[in-house]
Protein backbone atom coordinates (compact mmCIF):
# COMPACT_ATOMS: atom_id res chain seq x y z
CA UNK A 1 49.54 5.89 48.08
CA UNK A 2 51.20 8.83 49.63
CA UNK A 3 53.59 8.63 52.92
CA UNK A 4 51.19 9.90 55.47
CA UNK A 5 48.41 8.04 53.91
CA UNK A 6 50.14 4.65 54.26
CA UNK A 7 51.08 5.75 58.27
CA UNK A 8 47.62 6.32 58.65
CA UNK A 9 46.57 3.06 57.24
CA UNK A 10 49.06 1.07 59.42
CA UNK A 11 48.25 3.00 62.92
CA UNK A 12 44.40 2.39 62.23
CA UNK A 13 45.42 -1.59 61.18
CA UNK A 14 46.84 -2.13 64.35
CA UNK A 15 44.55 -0.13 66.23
CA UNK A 16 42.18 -2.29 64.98
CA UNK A 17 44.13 -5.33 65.07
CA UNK A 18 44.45 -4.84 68.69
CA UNK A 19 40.53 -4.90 69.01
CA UNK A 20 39.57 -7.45 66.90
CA UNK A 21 38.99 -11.14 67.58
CA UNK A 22 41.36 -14.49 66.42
CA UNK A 23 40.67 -16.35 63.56
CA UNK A 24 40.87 -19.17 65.59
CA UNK A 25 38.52 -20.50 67.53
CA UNK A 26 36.03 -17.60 66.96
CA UNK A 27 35.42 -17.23 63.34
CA UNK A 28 36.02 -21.14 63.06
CA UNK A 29 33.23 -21.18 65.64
CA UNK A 30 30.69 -18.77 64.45
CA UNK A 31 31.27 -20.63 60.50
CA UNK A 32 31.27 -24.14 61.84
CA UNK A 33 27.74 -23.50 64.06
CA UNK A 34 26.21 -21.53 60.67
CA UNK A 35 27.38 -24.47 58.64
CA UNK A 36 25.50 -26.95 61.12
CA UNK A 37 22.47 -24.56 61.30
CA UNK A 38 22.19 -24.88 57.14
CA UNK A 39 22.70 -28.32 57.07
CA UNK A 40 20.23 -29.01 59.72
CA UNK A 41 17.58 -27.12 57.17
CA UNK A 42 18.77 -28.42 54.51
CA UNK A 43 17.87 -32.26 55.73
CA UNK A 44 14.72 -30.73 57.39
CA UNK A 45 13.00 -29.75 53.90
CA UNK A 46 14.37 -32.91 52.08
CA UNK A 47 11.71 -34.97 55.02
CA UNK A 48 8.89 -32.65 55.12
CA UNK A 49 8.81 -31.58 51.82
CA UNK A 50 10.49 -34.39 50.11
CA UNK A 51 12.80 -34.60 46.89
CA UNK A 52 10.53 -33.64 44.74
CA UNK A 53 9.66 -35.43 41.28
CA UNK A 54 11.90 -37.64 40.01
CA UNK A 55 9.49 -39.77 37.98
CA UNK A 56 9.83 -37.73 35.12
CA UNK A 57 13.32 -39.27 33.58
CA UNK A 58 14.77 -38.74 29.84
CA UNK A 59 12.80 -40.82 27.08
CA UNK A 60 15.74 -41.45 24.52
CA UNK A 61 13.38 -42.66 21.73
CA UNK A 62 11.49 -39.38 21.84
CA UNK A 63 12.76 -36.24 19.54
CA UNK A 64 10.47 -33.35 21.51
CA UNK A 65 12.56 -33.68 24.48
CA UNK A 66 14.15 -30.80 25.40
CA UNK A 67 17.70 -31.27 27.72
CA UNK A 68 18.24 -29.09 30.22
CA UNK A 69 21.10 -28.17 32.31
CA UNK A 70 20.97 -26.79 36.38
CA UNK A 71 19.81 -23.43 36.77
CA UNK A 72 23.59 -22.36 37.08
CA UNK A 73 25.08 -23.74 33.85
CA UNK A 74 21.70 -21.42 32.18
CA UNK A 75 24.64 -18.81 30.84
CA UNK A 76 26.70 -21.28 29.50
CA UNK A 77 24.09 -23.19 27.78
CA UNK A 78 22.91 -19.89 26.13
CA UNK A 79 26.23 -18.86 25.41
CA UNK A 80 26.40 -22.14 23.01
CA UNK A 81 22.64 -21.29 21.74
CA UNK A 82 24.56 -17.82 20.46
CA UNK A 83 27.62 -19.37 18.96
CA UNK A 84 26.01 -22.19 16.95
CA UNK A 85 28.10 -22.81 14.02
CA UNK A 86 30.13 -26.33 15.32
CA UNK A 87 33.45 -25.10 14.71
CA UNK A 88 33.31 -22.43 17.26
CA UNK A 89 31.99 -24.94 20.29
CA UNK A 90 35.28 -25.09 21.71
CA UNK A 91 35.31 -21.15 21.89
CA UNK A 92 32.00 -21.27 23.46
CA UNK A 93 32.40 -23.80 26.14
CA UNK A 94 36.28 -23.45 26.80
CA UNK A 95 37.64 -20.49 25.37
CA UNK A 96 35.31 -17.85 26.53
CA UNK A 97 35.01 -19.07 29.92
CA UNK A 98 38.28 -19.61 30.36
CA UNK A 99 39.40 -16.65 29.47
CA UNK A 100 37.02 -14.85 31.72
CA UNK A 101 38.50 -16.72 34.77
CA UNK A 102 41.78 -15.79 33.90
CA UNK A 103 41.08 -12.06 33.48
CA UNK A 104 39.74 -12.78 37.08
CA UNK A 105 42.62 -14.63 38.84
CA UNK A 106 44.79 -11.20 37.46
CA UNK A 107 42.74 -9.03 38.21
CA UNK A 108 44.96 -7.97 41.73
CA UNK A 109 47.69 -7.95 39.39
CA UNK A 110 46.45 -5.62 36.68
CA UNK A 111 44.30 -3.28 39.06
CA UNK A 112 47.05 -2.48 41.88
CA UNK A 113 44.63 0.12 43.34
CA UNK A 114 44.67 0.01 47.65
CA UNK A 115 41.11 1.87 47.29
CA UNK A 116 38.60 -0.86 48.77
CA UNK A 117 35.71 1.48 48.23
CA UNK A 118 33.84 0.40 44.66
CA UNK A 119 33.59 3.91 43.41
CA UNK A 120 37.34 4.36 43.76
CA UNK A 121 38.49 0.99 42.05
CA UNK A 122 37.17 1.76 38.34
CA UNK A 123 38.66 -0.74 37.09
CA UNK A 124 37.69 -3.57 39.15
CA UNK A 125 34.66 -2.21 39.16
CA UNK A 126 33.55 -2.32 36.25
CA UNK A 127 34.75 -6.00 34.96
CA UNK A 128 33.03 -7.17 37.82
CA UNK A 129 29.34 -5.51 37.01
CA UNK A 130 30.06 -6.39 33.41
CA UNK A 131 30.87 -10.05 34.77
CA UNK A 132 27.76 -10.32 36.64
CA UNK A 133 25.57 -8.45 34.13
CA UNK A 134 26.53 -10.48 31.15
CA UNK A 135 26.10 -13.62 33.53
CA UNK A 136 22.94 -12.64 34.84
CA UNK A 137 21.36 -11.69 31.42
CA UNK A 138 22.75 -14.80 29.76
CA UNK A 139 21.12 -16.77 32.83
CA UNK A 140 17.63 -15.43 32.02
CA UNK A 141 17.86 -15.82 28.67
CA UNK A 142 18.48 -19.57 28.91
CA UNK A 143 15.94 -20.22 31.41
CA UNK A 144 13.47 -18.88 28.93
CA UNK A 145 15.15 -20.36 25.84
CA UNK A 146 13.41 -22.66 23.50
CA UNK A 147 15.04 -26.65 22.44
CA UNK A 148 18.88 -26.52 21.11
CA UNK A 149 17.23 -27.87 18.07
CA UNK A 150 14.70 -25.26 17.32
CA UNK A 151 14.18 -24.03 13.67
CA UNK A 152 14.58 -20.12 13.55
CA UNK A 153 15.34 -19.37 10.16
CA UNK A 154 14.25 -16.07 7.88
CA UNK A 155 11.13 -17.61 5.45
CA UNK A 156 7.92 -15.81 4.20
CA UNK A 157 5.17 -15.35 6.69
CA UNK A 158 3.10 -17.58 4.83
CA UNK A 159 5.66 -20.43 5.70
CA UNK A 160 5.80 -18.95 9.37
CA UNK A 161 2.91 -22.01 10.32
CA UNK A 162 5.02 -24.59 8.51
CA UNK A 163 8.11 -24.05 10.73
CA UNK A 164 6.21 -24.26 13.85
CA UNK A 165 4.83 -27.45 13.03
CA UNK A 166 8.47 -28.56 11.82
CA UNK A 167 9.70 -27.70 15.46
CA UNK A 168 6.47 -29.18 16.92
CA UNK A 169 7.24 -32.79 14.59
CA UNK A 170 11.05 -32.64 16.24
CA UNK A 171 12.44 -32.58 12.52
CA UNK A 172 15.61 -30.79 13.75
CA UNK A 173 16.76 -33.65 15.63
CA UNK A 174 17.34 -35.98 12.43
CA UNK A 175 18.00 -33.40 9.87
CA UNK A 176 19.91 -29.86 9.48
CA UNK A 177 18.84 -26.18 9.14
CA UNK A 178 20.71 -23.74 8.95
CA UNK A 179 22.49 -23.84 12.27
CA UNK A 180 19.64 -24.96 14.19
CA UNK A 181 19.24 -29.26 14.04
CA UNK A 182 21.16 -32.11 13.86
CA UNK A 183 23.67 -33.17 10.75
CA UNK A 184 22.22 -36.92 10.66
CA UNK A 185 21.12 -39.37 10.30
CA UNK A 186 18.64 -37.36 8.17
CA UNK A 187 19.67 -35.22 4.80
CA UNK A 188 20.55 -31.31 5.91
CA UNK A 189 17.19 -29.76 4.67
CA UNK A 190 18.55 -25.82 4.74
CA UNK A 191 18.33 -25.79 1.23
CA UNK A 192 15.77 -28.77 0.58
CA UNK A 193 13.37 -26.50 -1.79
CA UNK A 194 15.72 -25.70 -4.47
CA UNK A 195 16.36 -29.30 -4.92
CA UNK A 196 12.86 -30.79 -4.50
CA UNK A 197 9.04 -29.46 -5.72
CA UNK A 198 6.71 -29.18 -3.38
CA UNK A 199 4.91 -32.53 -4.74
CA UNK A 200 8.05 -34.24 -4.16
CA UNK A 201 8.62 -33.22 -0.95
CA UNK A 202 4.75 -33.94 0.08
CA UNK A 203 5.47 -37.57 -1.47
CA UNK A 204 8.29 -38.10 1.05
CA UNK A 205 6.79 -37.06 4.05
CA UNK A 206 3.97 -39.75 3.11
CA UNK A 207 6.28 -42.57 2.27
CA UNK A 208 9.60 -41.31 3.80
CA UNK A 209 12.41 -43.90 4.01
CA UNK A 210 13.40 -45.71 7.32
CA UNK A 211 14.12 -44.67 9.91
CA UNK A 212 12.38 -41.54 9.14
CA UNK A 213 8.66 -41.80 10.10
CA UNK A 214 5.55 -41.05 8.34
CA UNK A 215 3.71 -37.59 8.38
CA UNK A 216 0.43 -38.42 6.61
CA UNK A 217 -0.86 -39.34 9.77
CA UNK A 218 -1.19 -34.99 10.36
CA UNK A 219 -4.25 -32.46 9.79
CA UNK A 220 -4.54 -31.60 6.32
CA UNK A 221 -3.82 -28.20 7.33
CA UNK A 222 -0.84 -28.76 9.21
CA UNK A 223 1.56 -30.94 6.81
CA UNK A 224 0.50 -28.62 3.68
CA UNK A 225 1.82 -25.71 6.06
CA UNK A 226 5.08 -28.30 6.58
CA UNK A 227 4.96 -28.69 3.05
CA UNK A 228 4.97 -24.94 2.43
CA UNK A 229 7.68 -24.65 4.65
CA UNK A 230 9.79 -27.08 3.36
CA UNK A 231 9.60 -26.06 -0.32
CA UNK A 232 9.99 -22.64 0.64
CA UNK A 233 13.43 -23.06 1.77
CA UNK A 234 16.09 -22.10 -0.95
């Protein structure tokens, strides 16, 4: 900032300094009545229109439950749906975050610009749009993201039916594949049909071992399409 340009910030500081209003009790005032005023709605919905529904609690002993976190952990929760393999978690849930809020906190120490107008402050500019964007697209994308758990992997159209009904059947929350699933207490099945026939594979998913349960009870149509699936993955 140049000479006269700093005098002519400080003259129209105090000038308007001298105009303004204290902190105290005004602003205290005007945030403490707004506060009240939100509160005061706040209690007003939660008796007219009530909590909502809260009957609807986690089953543990299903395996088509889907968790969900609040609405504002959405970008987060994607963020770990895009960096599945487990030994990046920590990077996912700590180190990327992290990181971001430290670029943040420094960000009046790397981006010394007086400028308050946007256009003017490139810098600060654009990490915060790119902030908010990436937040903001990550958001949406976990609202309308399928279970943690869901099968996505590349097979043959023809084994496209199969995978739905693996997903539909909850078979990633016992078993492996790919990146998608769970690593127990079922066998990781990424690889299942280069070590089993199809015939074998049907066999098991009649007369599976405990605590695996039964598929035989399924439409013909739909556990040969599981089958299919199964045995199609190499």
């Amino acid at each position: 900032m140049k000479a006269h340009e700093k005098e002519e910030y400080l003259r129209d500081y105090q000038i308007l300094k001298s105009q303004g209003k204290p902190f105290f009790p005004y602003a205290v005032l005007k945030d403490s009545v707004m506060a009240c005023i939100v509160l005061a709605v706040i209690i007003a919905m939660s008796i007219i229109l009530g909590a909502g529904d809260l009957a609807n609690r986690a089953d543990p002993t299903t395996v088509t439950y889907t968790p969900r976190p609040d609405w504002y952990f959405y970008f987060l929760f994607e963020l770990l749906r895009v960096i599945r393999p487990p030994s990046l978690v920590v990077l996912a849930t700590v180190g990327i975050p992290t990181l971001a809020l430290v670029l943040l906190l420094l960000l009046p120490f790397y981006d010394r610009n007086p400028e308050r107008r946007p256009e003017r402050r490139p810098i600060a500019t654009t990490f915060a749009v790119g902030i908010i964007a990436a937040m903001a697209y990550l958001t949406f994308q976990g609202a309308h993201a399928g279970a943690p758990d869901q099968i996505a992997l590349k097979v043959t159209p023809s084994a496209m039916a199969g995978e739905v009904v693996a997903n539909q059947s909850g078979c990633g929350a016992c078993h492996k594949f790919g990146d998608a699933g769970n690593p127990g207490p079922g066998p990781d099945l990424t690889h299942i049909g280069s070590k089993l026939p199809a015939q074998a594979i049907a066999r098991t998913l009649r007369n599976p071992s405990a605590p695996m349960p039964s598929f035989a009870g399924l439409p013909p149509k739909k556990f040969n399409d599981l089958v299919l699936f199964l045995s199609s993955l190499r």
